[in-house]
Structures are given as structure tokens and as C-alpha cells.
Protein backbone atom coordinates (compact mmCIF):
# COMPACT_ATOMS: atom_id res chain seq x y z
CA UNK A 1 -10.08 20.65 11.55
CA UNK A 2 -6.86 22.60 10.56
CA UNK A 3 -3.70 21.17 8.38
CA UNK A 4 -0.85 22.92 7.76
CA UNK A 5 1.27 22.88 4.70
CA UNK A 6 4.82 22.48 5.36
CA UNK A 7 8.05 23.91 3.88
CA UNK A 8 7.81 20.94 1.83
CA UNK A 9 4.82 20.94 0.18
CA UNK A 10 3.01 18.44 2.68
CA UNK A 11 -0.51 18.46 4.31
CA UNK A 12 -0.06 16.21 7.62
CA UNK A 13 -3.95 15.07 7.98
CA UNK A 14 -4.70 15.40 12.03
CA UNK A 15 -4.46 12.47 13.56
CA UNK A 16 -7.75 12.50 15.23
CA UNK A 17 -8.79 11.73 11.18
CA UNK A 18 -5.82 9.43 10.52
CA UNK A 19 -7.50 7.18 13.54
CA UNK A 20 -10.85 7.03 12.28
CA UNK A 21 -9.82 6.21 9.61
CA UNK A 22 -7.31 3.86 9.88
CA UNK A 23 -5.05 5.75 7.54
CA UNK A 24 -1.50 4.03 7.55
CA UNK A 25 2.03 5.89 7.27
CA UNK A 26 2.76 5.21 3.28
CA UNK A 27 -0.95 5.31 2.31
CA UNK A 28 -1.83 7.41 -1.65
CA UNK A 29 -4.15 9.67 -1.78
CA UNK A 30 -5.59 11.11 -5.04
CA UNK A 31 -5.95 15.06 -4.59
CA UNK A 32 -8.33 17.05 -7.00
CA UNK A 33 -8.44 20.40 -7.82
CA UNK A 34 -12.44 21.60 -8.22
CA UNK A 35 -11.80 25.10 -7.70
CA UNK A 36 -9.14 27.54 -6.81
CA UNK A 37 -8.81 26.55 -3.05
CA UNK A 38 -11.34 23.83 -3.67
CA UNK A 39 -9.61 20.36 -3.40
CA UNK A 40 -11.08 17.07 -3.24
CA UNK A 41 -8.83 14.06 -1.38
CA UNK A 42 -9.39 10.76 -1.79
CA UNK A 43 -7.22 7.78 -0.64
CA UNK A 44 -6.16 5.10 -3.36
CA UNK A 45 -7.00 1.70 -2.41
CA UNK A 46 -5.02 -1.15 -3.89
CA UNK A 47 -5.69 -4.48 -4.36
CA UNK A 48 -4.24 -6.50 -1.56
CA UNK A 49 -1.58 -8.80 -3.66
CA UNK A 50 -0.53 -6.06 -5.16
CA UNK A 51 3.03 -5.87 -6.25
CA UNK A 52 3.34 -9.56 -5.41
CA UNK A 53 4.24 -10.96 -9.06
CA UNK A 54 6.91 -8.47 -8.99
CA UNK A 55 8.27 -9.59 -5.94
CA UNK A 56 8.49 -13.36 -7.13
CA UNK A 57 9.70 -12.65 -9.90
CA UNK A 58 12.65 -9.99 -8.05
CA UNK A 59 14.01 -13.61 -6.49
CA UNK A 60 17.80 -13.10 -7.00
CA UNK A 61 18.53 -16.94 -7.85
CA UNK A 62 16.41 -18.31 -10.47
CA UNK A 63 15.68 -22.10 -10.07
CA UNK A 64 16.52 -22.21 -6.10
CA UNK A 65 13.61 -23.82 -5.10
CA UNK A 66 13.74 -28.14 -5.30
CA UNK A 67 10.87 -29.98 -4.97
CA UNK A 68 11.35 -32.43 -2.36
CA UNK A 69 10.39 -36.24 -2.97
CA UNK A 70 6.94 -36.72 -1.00
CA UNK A 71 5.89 -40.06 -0.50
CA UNK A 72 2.58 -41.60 -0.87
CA UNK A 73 0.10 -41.39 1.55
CA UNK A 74 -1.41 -45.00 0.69
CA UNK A 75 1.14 -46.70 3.35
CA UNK A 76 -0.68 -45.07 5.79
């Protein structure tokens, strides 16, 4: 298979690849260089909750989540 670099420095990998693959719009890749004209790809796989703590913690009001009362489940 072929890729062309664009104007702006990208590789587009063919989509027959990004379908076997499942490779995702957004996905990081980690490109070595072995040789001149010798490159090694090889996609980055994060942990799924990654970034999560971040996002918690980007909550614009601290404290606006109350507890609500519960009530016991013995009266059941």
C-alpha cells in the first residue's frame, strides 16, 4: 500500500488499514526512525480512564453535588 505525505507534513494511512484495524480519527501513533527512509509506526494505546481525574477535577463549581437523605431499607 501507498501513503502520501501532504503539504502538511501528514501520512493519511489507507483506509483499507484504518478498517482492519479499527484505527479511530484522533488515535497517537509513535513513529521511529531506524534508518534513513526506514520508519517504524506504532499506535499508542492508553489506558481506558485516562484523563478522567482531570476531568473531575475540571468541574467548574466545587461542592455542587448534595447527598440526598436515603432512607433505610429495614421498613421494607
Amino acid at each position: 500500500m501507498v501513503a502520501t505525505l501532504s503539504s502538511k507534513g501528514q501520512i493519511v494511512l489507507p483506509a483499507e488499514l484504518r478498517h482492519q484495524d479499527g484505527i479511530q480519527t484522533g488515535q497517537k501513533f509513535e513513529i521511529e526512525r531506524l534508518d534513513r527512509g526506514d520508519y517504524r509506526l506504532v499506535q499508542i494505546i492508553e489506558p481506558a480512564n485516562q484523563g478522567v481525574v482531570d476531568w473531575l477535577l475540571a468541574c467548574p463549581v466545587k461542592g455542587w453535588y448534595t447527598p440526598i437523605e436515603s432512607g433505610s431499607t429495614d421498613s421494607l
